[in-house]
Protein backbone atom coordinates (compact mmCIF):
# COMPACT_ATOMS: atom_id res chain seq x y z
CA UNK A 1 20.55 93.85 -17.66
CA UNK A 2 23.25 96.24 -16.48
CA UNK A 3 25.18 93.31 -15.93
CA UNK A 4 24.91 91.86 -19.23
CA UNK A 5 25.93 95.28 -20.70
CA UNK A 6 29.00 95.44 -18.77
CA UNK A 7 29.98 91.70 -20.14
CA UNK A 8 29.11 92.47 -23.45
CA UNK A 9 31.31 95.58 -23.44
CA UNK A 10 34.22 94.34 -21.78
CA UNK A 11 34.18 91.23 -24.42
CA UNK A 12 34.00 93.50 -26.92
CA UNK A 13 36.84 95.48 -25.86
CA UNK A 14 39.18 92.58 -25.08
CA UNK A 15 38.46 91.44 -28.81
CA UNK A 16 39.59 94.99 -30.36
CA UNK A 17 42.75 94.71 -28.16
CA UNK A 18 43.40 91.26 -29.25
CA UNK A 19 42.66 92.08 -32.84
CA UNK A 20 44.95 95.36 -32.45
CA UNK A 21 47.98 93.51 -30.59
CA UNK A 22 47.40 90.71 -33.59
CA UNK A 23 48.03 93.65 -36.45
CA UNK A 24 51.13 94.94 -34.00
CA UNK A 25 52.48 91.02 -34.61
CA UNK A 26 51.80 91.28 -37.61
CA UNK A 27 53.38 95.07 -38.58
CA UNK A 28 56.78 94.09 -36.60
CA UNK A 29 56.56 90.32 -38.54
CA UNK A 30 55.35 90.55 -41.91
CA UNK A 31 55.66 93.88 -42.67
CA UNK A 32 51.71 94.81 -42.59
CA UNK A 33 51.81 98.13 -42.49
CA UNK A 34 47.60 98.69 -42.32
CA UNK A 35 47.89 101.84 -39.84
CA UNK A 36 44.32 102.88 -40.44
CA UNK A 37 43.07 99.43 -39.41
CA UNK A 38 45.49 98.81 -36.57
CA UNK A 39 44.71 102.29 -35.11
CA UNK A 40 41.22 101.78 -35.38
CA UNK A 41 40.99 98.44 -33.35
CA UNK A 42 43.37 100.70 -30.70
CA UNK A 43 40.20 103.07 -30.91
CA UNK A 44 37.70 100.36 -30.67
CA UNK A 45 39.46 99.08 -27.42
CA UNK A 46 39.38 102.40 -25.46
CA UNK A 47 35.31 103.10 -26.77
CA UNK A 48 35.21 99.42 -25.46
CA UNK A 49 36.94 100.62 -21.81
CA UNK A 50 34.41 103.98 -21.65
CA UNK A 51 31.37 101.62 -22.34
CA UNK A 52 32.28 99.42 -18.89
CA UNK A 53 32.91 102.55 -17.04
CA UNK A 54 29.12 103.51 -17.43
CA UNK A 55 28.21 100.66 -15.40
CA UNK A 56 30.92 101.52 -12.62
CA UNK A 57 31.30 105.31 -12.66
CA UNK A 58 27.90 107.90 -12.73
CA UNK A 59 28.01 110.38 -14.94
CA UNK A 60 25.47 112.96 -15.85
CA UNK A 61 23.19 112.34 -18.86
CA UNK A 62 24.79 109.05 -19.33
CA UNK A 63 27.97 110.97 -20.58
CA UNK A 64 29.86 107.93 -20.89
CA UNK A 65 27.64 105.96 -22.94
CA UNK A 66 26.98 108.58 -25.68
CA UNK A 67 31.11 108.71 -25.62
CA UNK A 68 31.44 105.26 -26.26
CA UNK A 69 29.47 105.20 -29.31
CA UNK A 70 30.76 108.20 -30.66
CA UNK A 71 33.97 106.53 -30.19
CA UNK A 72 32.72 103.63 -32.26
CA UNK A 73 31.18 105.86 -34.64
CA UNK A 74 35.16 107.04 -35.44
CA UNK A 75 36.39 103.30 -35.37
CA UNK A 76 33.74 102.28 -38.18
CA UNK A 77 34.06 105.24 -40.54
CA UNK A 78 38.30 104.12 -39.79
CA UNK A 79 37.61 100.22 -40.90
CA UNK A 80 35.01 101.71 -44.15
CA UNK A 81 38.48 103.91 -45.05
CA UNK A 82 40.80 100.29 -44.60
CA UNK A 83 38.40 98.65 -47.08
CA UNK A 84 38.76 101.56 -49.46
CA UNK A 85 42.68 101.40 -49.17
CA UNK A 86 41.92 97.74 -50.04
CA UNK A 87 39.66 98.32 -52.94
CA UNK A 88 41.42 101.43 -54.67
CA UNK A 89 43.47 103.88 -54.63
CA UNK A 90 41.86 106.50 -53.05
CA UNK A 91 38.16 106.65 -51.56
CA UNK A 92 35.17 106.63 -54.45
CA UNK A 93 33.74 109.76 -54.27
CA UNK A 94 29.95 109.39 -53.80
CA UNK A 95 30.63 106.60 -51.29
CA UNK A 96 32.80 109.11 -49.26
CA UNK A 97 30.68 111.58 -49.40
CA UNK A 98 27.56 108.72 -48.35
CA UNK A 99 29.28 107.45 -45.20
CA UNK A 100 30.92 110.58 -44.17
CA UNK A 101 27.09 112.83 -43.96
CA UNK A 102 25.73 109.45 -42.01
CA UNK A 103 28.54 109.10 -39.67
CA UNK A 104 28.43 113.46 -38.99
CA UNK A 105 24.43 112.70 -38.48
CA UNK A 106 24.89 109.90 -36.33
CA UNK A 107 27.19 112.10 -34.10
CA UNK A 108 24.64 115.31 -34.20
CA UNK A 109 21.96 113.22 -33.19
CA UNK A 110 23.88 111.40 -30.14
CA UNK A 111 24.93 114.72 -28.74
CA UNK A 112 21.54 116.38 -29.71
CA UNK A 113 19.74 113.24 -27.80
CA UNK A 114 22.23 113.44 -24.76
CA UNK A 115 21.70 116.88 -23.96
CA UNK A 116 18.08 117.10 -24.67
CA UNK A 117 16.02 117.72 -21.25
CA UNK A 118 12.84 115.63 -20.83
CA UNK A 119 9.55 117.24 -20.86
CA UNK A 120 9.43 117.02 -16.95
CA UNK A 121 12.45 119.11 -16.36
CA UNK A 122 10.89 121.68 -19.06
CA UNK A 123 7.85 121.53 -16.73
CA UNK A 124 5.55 121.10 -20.34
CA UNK A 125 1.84 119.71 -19.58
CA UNK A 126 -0.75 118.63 -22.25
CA UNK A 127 -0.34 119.00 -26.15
CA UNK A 128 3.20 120.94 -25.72
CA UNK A 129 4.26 117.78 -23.55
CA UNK A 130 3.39 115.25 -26.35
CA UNK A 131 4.32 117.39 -29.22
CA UNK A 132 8.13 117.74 -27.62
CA UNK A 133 7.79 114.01 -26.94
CA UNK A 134 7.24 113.15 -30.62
CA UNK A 135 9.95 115.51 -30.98
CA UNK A 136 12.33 113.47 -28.33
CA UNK A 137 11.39 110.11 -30.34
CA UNK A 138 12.07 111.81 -33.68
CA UNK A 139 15.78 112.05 -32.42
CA UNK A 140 16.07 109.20 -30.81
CA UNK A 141 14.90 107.13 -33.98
CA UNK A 142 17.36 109.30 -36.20
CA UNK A 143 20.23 108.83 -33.76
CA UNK A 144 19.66 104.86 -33.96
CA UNK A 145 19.04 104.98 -37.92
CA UNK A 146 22.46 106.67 -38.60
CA UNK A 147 24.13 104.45 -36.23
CA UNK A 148 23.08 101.65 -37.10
CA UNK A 149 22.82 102.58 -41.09
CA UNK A 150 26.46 103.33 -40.52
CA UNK A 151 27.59 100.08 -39.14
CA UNK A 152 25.62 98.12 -42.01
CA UNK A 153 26.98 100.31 -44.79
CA UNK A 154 30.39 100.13 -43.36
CA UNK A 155 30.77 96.30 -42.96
CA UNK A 156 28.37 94.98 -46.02
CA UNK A 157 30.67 96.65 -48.34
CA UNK A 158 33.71 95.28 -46.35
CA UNK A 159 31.84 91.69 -47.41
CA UNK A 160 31.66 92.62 -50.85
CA UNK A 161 35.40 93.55 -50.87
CA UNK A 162 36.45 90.16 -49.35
CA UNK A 163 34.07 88.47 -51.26
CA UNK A 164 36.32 89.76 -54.35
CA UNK A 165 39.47 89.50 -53.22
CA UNK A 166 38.41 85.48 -52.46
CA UNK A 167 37.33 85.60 -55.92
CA UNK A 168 40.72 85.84 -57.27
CA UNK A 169 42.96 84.49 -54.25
CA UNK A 170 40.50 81.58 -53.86
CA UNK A 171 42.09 81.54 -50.24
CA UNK A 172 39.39 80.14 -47.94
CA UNK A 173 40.44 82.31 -45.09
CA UNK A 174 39.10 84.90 -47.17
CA UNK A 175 36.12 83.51 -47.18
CA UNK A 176 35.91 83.32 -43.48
CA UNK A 177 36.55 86.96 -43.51
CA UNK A 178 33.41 87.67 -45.59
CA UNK A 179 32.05 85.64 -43.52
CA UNK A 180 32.76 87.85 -40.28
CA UNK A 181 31.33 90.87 -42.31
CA UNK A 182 28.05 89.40 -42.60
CA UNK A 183 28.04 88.72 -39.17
CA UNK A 184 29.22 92.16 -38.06
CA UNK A 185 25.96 93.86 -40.79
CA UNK A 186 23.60 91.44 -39.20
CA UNK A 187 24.00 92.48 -35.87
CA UNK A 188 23.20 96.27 -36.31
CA UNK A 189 20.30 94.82 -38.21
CA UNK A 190 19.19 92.63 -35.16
CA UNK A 191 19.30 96.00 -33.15
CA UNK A 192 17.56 98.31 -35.04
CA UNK A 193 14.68 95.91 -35.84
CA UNK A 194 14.46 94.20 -32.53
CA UNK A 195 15.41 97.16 -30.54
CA UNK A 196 13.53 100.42 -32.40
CA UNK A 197 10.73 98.58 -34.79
CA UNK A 198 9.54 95.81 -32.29
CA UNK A 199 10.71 98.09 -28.85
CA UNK A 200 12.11 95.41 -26.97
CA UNK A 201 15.21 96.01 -25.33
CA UNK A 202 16.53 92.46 -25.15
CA UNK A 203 17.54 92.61 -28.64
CA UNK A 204 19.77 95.08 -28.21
CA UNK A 205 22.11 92.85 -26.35
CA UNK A 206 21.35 90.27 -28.79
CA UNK A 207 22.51 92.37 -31.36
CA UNK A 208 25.62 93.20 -29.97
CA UNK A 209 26.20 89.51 -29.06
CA UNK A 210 25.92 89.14 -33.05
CA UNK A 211 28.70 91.66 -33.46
CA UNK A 212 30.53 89.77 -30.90
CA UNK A 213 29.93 86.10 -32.86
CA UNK A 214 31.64 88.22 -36.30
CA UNK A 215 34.60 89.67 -34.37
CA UNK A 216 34.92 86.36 -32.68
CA UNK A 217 35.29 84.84 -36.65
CA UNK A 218 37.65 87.59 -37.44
CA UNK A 219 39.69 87.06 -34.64
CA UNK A 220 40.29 83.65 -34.86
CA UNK A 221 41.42 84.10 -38.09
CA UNK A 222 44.36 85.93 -36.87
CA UNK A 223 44.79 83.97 -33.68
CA UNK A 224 45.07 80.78 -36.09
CA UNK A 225 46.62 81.98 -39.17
CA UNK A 226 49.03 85.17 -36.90
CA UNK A 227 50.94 85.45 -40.31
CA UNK A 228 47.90 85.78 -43.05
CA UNK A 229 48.09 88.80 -44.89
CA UNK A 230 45.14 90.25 -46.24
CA UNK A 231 44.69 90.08 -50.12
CA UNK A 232 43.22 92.63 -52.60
CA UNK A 233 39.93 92.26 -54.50
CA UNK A 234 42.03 92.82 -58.19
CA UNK A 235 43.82 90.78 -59.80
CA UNK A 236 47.69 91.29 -60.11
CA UNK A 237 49.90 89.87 -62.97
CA UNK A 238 53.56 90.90 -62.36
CA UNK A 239 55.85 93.46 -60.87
CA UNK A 240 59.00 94.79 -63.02
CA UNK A 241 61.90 96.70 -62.02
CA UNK A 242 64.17 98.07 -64.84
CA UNK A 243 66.87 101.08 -64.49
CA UNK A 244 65.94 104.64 -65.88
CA UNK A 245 67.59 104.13 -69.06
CA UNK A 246 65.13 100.98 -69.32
CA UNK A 247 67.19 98.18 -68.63
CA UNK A 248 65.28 95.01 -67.15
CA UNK A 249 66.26 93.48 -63.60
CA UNK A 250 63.99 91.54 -62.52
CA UNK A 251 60.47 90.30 -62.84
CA UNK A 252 58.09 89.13 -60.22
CA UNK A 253 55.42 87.28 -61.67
CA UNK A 254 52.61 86.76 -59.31
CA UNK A 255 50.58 83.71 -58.93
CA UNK A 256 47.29 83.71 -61.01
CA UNK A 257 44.51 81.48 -59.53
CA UNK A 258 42.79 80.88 -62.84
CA UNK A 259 45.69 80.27 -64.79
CA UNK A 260 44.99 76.51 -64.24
CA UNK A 261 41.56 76.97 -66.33
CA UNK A 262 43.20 78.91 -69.59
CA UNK A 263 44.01 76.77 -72.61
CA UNK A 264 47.68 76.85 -73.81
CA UNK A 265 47.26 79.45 -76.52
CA UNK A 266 45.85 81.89 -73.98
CA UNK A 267 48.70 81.36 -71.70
CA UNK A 268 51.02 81.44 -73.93
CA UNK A 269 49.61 85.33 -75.13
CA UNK A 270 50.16 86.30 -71.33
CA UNK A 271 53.69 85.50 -71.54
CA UNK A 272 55.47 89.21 -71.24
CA UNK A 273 58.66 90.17 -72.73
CA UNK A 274 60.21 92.38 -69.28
CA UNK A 275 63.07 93.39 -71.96
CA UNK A 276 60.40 94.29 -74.39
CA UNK A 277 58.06 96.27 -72.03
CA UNK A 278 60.50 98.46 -70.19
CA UNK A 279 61.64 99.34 -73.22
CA UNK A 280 58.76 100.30 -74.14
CA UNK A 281 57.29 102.17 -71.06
CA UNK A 282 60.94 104.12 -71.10
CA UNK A 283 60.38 105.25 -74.77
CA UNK A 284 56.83 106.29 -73.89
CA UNK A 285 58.60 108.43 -71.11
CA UNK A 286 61.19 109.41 -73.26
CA UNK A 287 58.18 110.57 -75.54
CA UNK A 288 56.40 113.07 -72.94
CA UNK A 289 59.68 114.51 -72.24
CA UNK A 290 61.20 115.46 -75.00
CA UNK A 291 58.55 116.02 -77.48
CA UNK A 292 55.53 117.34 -76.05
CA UNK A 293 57.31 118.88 -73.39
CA UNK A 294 56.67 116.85 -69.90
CA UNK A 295 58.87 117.93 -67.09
CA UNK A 296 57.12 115.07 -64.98
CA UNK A 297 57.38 110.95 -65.00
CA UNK A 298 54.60 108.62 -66.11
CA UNK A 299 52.91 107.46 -63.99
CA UNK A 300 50.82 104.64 -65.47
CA UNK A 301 49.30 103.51 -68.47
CA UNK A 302 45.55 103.01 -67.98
CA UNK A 303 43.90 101.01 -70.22
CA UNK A 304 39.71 99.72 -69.35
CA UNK A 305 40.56 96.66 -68.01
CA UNK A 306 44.40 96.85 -67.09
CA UNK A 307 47.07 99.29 -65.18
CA UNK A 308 50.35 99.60 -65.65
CA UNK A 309 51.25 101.52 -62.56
CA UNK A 310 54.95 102.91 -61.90
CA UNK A 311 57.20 104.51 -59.65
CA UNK A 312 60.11 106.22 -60.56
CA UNK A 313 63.30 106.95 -58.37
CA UNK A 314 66.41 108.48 -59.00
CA UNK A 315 68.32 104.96 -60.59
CA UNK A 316 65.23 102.65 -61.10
CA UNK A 317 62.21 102.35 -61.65
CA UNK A 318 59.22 100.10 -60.38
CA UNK A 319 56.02 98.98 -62.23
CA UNK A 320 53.38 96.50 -61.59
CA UNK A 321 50.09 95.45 -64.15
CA UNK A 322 47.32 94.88 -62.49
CA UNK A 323 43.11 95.34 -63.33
CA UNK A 324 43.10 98.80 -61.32
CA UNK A 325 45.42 100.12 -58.59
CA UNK A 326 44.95 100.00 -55.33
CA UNK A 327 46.61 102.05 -52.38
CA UNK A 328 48.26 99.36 -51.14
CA UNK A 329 49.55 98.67 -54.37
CA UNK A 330 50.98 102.14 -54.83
CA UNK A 331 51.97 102.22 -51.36
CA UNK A 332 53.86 98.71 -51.66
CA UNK A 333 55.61 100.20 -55.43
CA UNK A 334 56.72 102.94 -54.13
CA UNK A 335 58.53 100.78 -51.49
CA UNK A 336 59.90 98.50 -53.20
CA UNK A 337 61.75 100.98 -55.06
CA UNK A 338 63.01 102.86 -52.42
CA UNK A 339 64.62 99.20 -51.28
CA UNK A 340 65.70 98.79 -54.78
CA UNK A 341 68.07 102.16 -54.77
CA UNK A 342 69.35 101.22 -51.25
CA UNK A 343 69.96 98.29 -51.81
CA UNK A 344 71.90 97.98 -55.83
CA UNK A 345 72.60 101.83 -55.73
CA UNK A 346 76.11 101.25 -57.54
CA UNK A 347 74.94 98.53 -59.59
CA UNK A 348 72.33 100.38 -61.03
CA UNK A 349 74.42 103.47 -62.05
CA UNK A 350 76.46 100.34 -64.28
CA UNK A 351 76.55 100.94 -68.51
CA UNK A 352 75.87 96.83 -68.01
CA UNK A 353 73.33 95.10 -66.23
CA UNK A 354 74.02 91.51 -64.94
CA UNK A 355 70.81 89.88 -63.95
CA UNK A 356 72.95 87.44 -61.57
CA UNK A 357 73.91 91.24 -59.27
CA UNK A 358 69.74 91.16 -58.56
CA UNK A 359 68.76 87.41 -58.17
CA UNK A 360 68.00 88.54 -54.63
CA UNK A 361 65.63 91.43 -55.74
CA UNK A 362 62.66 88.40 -55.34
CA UNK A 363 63.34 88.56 -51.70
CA UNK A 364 62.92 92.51 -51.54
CA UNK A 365 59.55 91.84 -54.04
CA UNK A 366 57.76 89.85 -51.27
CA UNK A 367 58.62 91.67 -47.88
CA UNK A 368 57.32 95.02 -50.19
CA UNK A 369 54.53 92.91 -51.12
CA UNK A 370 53.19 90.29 -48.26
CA UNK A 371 49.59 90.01 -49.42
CA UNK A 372 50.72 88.79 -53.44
CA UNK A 373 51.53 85.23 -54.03
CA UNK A 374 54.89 85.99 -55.86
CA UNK A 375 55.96 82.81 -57.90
């Protein structure tokens, strides 16, 4: 058995370090700038390394083993964080608050259970003996519960958040990924049940060779496709970039999966005036400032179902529609209008824009943003 452990960790930790030096690739390459993710699977990696050193070095109370999966612990509260950078703009509250008390359990338990002495080093005989026993189990069982409760949490929402974003990307790869997520949840499922409700060991290692099968999927992905870029679960209709005195320059639209299913009259309402709307968005700013007093920029326009999100520079400013923002999305505005001022800082300052001094502002558009499909 130790020997299975010991293969089953070191696979696992050769797939984080693939995975990580994938997202290195891919940071260098495409611009992927996911450091939460990328640092995680750097985490995941080393927890990997400290679970093969339990089968090679002794340490007392199994030191290295409750290590590793607080490690691990750390990695999957990292990747629950990615998927909310994905999803939004910043974490949801409740679910923050959820996954952070069950990954803080998970970790009192583990060091609660590790340096717990057994009844026979306590010298306890008869009822005191089973009562601390119960007592033993009790932590054991809550240890296992958060762990695993925190794994399942962690990776079924990541499946509902690719299962969106495949809903409006329709990219297959996508799919795959949800895929891998379902894989990953079942696995701490296999372990709990197998390992805790029916007591039989043997499923823990088939639980982790579950995990294994879903990182597998989610490796391959990368190791296939090294340039996919992950896509966001909202929908995302253009990106604009206009001067501070409201002066269009360009327009990104961004390709719209469902557009092939609208009739004409419906397309024809989603056709956007760029001269029109910055116009419009500068007035509104305009507005704020001088008449009720705003010393600040808008930031978006928020409507139920749509966001107008913007950034705003010194000589231009950025703004994208979209059904909700996300962090990357913010994260991605903000710099795309930093390249913007670097890159047409003279132009901009100009009484008269010429749209033919920005035709290569596309190009600036889609290295900013490498998960949109710009058209």
């Amino acid at each position: 058995m130790a020997d299975i452990g010991m293969i089953i960790s070191s696979v696992i930790s050769g797939l984080f370090f693939i995975l990580f030096f994938l997202l290195v690739y891919q940071t260098i390459r495409k611009n992927r700038t996911a450091y939460v993710l990328t640092f995680s699977l750097l985490l995941g990696g080393i927890g990997g390394i400290i679970s093969v050193l339990q089968y090679v070095i002794t340490a007392p109370n199994n030191l290295l083993l409750y290590l590793s999966l607080q490690v691990w612990s750390f990695v999957y509260f990292m990747i629950y964080i990615f998927f909310e950078e994905l999803y939004t703009n910043r974490p949801q509250r409740y679910r923050l608050v959820i996954v952070t008390i069950i990954l803080f359990a998970s970790i009192m338990f583990n060091l609660l259970h590790m340096f717990m002495p057994t009844s026979g080093e306590l010298g306890l005989t008869g009822a005191t003996a089973t009562n601390y026993l119960l007592f033993y189990h009790i932590v054991e069982w809550s240890w296992d519960i958060s762990y695993n409760l925190l794994g399942l949490i962690i990776f079924v929402f990541g499946a509902y958040v690719h299962f969106k974003a495949y809903k409006f990307s329709k990219d297959k790869i996508i799919l795959l990924q949800t895929l891998s997520m379902c894989v990953l949840a079942a696995g701490f499922i296999v372990g709990f049940v197998g390992g805790d409700i029916i007591d039989n060991t043997l499923f823990f290692d088939i639980g982790d060779g579950v995990k294994i099968l879903g990182m597998i999927i989610f490796t391959l992905i990368y190791a296939i496709f090294p340039d996919f870029i992950y896509r966001l679960p909202v929908n995302v209709y253009f990106i604009l970039i206009f001067t501070k005195i409201g002066l269009n320059i360009h327009i990104g639209r961004v390709h719209d999966s469902f557009i092939g299913s609208k009739d004409s009259e419906e397309q024809e309402r989603q056709i956007i005036s760029e001269n029109l709307l910055s116009s419009l968005i500068t007035a509104i700013s305009g507005l704020l400032n001088e008449s009720l007093g705003s010393k600040k920029d808008l930031e978006g326009i928020i409507a139920a179902d749509r966001s107008l999100i913007l950034d705003n520079g010194e000589s231009a400013t950025c703004a994208i529609l979209c059904d909700k923002s996300t962090y990357f999305l913010e994260k991605s505005l903000r710099n795309l209008r930093k390249a913007i001022e670097t890159r047409y800082e003279g132009k901009l300052k100009n009484p008269v824009i010429l749209k033919e001094d920005f035709l290569d502002a596309d190009k600036l558009i889609r290295k900013s943003f490498p998960f949109l499909k710009i058209v």
